[in-house]
Every structure is written in C-alpha cells, then in structure tokens.
Protein backbone atom coordinates (compact mmCIF):
# COMPACT_ATOMS: atom_id res chain seq x y z
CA UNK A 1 148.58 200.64 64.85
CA UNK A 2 148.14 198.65 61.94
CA UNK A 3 150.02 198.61 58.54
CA UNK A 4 147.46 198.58 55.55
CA UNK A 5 148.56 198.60 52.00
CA UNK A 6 148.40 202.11 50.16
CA UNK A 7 146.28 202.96 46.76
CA UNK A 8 148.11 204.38 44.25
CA UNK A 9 146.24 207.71 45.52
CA UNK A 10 147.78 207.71 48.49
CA UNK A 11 144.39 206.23 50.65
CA UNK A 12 144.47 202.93 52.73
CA UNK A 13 143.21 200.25 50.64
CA UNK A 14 140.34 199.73 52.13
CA UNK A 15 136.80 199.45 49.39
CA UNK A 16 133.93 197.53 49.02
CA UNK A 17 133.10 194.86 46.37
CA UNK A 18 131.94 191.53 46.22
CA UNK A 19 133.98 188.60 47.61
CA UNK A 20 135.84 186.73 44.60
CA UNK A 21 136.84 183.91 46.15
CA UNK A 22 135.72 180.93 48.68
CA UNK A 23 132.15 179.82 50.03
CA UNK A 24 130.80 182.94 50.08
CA UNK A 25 131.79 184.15 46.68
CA UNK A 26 129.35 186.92 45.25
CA UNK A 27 128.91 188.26 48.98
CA UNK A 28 128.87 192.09 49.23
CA UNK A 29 131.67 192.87 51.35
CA UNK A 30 134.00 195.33 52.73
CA UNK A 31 138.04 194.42 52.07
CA UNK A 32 140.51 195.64 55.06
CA UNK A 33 144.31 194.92 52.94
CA UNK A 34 146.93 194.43 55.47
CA UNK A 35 150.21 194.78 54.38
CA UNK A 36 153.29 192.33 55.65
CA UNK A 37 153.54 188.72 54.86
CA UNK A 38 155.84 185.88 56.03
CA UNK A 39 155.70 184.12 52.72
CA UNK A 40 157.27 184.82 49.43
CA UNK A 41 154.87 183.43 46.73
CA UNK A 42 156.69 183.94 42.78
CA UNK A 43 152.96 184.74 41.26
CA UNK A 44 151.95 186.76 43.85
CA UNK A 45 149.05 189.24 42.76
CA UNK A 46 149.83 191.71 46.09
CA UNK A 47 153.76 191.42 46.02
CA UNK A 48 153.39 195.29 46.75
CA UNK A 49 152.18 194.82 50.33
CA UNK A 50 155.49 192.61 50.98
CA UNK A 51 158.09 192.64 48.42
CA UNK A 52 160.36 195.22 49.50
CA UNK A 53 162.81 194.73 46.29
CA UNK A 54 160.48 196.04 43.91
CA UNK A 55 158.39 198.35 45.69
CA UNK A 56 158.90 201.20 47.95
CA UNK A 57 157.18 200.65 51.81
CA UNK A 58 156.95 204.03 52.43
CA UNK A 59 154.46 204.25 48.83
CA UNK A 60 152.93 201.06 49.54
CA UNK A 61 151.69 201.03 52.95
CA UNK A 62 150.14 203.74 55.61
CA UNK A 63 149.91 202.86 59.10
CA UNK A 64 146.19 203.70 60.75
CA UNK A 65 144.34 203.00 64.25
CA UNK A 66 142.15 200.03 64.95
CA UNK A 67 139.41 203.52 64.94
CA UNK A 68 140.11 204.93 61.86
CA UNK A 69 140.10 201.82 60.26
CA UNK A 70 136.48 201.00 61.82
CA UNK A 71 135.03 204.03 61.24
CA UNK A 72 136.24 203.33 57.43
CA UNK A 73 134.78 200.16 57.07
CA UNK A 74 131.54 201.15 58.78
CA UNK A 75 131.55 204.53 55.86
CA UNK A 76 131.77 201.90 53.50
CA UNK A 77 129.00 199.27 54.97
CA UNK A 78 126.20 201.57 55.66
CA UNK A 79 126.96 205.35 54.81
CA UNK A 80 127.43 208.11 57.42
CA UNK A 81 124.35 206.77 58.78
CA UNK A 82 126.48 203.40 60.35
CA UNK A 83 127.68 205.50 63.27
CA UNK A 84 124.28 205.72 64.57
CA UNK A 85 122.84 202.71 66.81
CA UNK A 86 120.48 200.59 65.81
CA UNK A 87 121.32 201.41 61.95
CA UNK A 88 120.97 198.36 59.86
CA UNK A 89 124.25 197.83 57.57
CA UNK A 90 124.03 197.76 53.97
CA UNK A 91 126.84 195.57 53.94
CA UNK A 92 126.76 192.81 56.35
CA UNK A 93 130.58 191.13 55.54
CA UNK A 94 133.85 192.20 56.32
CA UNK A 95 136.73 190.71 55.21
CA UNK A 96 140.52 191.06 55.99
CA UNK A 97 142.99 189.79 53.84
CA UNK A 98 147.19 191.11 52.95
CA UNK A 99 149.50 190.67 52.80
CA UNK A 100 149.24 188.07 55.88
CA UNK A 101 146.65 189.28 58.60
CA UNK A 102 147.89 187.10 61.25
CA UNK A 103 151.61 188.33 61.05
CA UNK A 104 149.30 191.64 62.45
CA UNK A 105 146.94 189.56 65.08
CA UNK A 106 147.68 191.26 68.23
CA UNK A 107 147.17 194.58 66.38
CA UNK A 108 143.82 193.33 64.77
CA UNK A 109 142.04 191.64 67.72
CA UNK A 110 140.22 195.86 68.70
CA UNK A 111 139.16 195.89 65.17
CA UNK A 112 137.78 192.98 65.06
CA UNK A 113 135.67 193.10 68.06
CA UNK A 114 134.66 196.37 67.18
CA UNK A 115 133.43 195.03 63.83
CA UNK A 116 131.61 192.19 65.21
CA UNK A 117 129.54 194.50 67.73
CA UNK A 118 128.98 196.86 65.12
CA UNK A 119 127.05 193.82 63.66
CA UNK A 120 129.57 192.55 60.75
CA UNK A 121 130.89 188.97 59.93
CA UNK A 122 134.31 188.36 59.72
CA UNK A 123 136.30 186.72 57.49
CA UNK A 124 139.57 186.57 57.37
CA UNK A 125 142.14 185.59 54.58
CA UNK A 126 145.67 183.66 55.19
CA UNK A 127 148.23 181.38 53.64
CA UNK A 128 147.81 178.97 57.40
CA UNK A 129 151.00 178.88 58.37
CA UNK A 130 150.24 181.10 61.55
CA UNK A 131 148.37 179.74 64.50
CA UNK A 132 145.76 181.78 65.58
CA UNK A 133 145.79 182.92 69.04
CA UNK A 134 144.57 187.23 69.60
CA UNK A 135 142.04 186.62 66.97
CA UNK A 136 141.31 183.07 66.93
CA UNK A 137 137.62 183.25 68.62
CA UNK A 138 137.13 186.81 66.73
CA UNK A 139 136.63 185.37 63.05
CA UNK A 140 133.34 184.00 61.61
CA UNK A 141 134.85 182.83 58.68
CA UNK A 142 138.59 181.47 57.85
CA UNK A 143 139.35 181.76 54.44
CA UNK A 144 143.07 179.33 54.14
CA UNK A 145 145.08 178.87 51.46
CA UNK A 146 148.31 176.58 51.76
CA UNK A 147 150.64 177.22 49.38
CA UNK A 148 152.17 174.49 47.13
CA UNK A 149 155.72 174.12 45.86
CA UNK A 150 154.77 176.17 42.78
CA UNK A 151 154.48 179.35 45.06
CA UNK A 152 158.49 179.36 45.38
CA UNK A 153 158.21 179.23 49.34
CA UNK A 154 160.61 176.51 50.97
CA UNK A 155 158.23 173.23 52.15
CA UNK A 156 159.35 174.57 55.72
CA UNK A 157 157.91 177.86 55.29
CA UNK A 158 154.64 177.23 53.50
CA UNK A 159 154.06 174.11 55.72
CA UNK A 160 153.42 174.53 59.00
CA UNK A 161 151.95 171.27 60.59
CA UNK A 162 150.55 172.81 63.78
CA UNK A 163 148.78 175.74 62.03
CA UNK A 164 147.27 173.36 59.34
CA UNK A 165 145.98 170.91 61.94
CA UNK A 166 144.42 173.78 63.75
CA UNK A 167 142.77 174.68 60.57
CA UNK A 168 141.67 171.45 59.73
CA UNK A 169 140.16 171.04 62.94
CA UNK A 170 138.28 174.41 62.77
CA UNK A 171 134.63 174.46 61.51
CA UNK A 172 135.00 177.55 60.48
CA UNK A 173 137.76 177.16 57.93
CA UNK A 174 137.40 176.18 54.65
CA UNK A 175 140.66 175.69 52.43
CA UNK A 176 141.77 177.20 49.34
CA UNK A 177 144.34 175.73 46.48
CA UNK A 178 145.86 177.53 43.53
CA UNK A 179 146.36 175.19 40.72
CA UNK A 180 147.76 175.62 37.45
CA UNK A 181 149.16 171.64 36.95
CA UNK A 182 148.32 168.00 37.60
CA UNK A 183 151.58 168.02 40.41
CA UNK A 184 149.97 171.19 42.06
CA UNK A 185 146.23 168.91 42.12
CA UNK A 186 148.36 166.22 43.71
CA UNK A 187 150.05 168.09 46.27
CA UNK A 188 147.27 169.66 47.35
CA UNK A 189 145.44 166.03 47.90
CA UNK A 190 148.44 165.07 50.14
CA UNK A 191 147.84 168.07 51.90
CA UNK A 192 143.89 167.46 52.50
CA UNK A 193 144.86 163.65 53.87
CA UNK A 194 148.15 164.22 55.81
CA UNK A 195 146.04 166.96 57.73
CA UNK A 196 142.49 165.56 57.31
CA UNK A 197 140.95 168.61 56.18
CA UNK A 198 137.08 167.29 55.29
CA UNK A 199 136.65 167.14 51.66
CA UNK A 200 133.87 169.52 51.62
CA UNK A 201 135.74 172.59 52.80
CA UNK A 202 138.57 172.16 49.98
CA UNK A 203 138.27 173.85 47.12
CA UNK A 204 140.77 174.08 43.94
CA UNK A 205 141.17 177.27 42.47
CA UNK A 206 142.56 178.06 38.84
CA UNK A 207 145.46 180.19 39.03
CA UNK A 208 145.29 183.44 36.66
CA UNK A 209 145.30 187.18 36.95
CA UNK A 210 143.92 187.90 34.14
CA UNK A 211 139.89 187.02 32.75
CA UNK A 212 141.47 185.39 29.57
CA UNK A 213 144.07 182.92 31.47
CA UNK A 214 140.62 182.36 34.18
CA UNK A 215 138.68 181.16 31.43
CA UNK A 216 141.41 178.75 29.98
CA UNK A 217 142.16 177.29 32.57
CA UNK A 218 139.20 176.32 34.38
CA UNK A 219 137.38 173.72 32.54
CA UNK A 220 140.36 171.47 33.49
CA UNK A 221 140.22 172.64 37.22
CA UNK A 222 136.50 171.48 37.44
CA UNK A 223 136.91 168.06 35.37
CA UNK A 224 139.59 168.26 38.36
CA UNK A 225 136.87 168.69 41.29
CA UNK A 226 134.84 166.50 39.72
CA UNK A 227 137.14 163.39 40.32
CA UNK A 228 138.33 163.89 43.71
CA UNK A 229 134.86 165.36 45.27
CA UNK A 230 136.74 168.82 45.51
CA UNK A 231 134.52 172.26 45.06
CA UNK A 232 135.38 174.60 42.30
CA UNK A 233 136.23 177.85 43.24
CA UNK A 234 135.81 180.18 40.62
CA UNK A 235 137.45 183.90 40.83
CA UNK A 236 135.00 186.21 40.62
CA UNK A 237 137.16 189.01 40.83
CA UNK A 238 139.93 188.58 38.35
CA UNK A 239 136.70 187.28 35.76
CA UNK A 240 135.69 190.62 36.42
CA UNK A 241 138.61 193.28 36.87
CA UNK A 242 141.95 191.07 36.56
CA UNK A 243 144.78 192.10 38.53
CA UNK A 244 142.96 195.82 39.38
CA UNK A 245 143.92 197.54 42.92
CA UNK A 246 140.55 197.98 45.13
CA UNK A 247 138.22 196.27 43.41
C-alpha cells in the first residue's frame, strides 16, 4: 500500500496540471502526492502530508494500491480509453512528488513499472537525502532539491553525502535550490562543488508561495544565475495558483 496525501474532499491527491518546476517546466503531467517525509522544512508548502502537530493524518492522507493508483493516473492521462492497448496517452509525464517519495520506495517500485509500460515518463521529486535503491533504475527523470540551512533541518539531516554524490553522479538528475538570500546562493554553491554536481543541471529557484512574493523576488534570483552560470527556475505553479491544493 501506499500513503498519498488527501484533498480536502476526501480523494487522493492525485490531478493533472502542468509541471511548475525544473527542466521540464510547462510539461503536461500527471502529479502522484505521497505523503511522509524525513525532513522538517519551516516554509514548507505541503507540511500537511508530514507535520503531524498541525494536521490530523487520518484527514490528510488515504492509503491506496500500487492498482488503484495506476488506474488513476492512467483516467487522468488518456480518459477511460487508457485501459485499452495500443491507446496513445494524452498525457505522456508522470510525476511523483510528497511528502518524500523515497521514504515510500519499496512500496512505489509496482507503480512505477506499471507506469513506464503503460508508456509514461517518470519523474520523481525529493529533498536527496535518500539513496535510491527499489526505484533507482525505474525513474526517467530526478527532480532533487537539497535543502539549505534556511529550511530549519539540522546540516545532518538535510545533508546526506552518499545520497548527494549519487545524485550528482546521475545523468538523470538535475538539482533544485530555494533561495530567498545571498547566504542561501552561497550555500547552495558549496553544495554544487563539494559534490560536483555539473553546473548545467543546477538551478536556483525563488522561494514564494504566493504570485506577488514570485514576482519580487525573482529579478534578483536571475541577476543571481546570471553570475555563477546557474539556470533560473521559475515556478510556474505558484505564478499561476499560489499555494492551491491539486493544481
């Protein structure tokens, strides 16, 4: 079984949009939102798939098969009319995010291959501080973002050498930062050299949940990726919806 967050209507939050974030921002997609995460990060925008203080588990988060699941993202993809073999998908792109999808690996490895002969890409979203072992030839696309000291998480929690190196050494990752500060741009660029993550799969993201904070505070990130060779990533989704459930 695996946990999924809830909708405030009670259904598994699983929807289609457009990816927000990353290389492959604007993609059509299908979102799969695990719940569970072994991090603890103070601006959080999905503290109800984790945070156990403020919000109730047995409200936030439904438990479903690796089946049900599938047969949900494949409704969502292509219609009714996905089931069938040999239907072409209207949505090509999966992705699975939390919440932390590798604390749920072992769970997630059926789903995934199921996906992936169903004819979907994978990505999948995490905070790389878990190796990846069930899953780790399952995923088409790694979408990692390492935390900094302005998450709240203790440096031994957010930094895992042996999962970043793994990460860094993957072609198929490309790494995420949330910045809001010059010391968050600088911690990050330890990070990329300590680990040797290639300079063309690091992006610098602004950090906002809301369109109006987005908009401030991203001229600065880009003067920012302009001077150490960074990418921008820009956040489609919160531009769009802000901090909205499902979308």
């Amino acid at each position: 079984m695996l946990k999924l967050s809830r909708l405030p209507d009670g259904e598994p939050e699983i929807f289609a949009s457009i990816q927000g974030e990353g290389v492959s921002c604007g993609t059509p997609s299908v979102f799969v939102r695990l719940a569970q995460c072994n991090l603890r990060c103070t601006w959080c925008d999905t503290a109800y798939t984790w945070d156990w203080q403020r919000y109730d588990p047995a409200r936030e988060t439904i438990a479903l098969t690796g089946d049900d699941v599938r047969e949900r993202v494949l409704e969502l993809a292509g219609g009714a009319a996905a089931r069938s073999p040999g239907i072409k998908l209207r949505i090509r792109t999966a992705v699975v995010t939390g919440g932390e999808p590798l604390a749920q690996q072992r769970e997630l490895a059926p789903l995934l291959t199921a996906l992936r002969e169903a004819g979907m890409r994978v990505e999948v979203e995490t905070n790389g501080t878990i190796v990846p072992a069930e899953i780790a030839g399952l995923v088409d696309q790694w979408n990692v973002s390492p935390k900094l000291t302005s998450s709240g998480n203790e440096q031994a929690a957010r930094e895992v050498p042996l999962a970043l190196r793994w990460f860094a050494e993957e072609p198929r990752a490309t790494f995420k930062f949330v910045v809001a500060t010059q010391p968050d741009i600088a911690e990050a660029s330890d990070l990329v050299a300590r680990y040797g993550m290639p300079t063309d799969r690091v992006m610098l993201m602004p950090e906002a949940a809301d369109p109006e904070t987005l908009a401030d505070r991203s001229p600065w990130v880009v003067e920012q990726c302009q001077l150490m060779g960074y990418r921008f990533g820009p956040r489609l989704h919160v531009a769009l919806w802000g901090a909205a459930r499902g979308r």
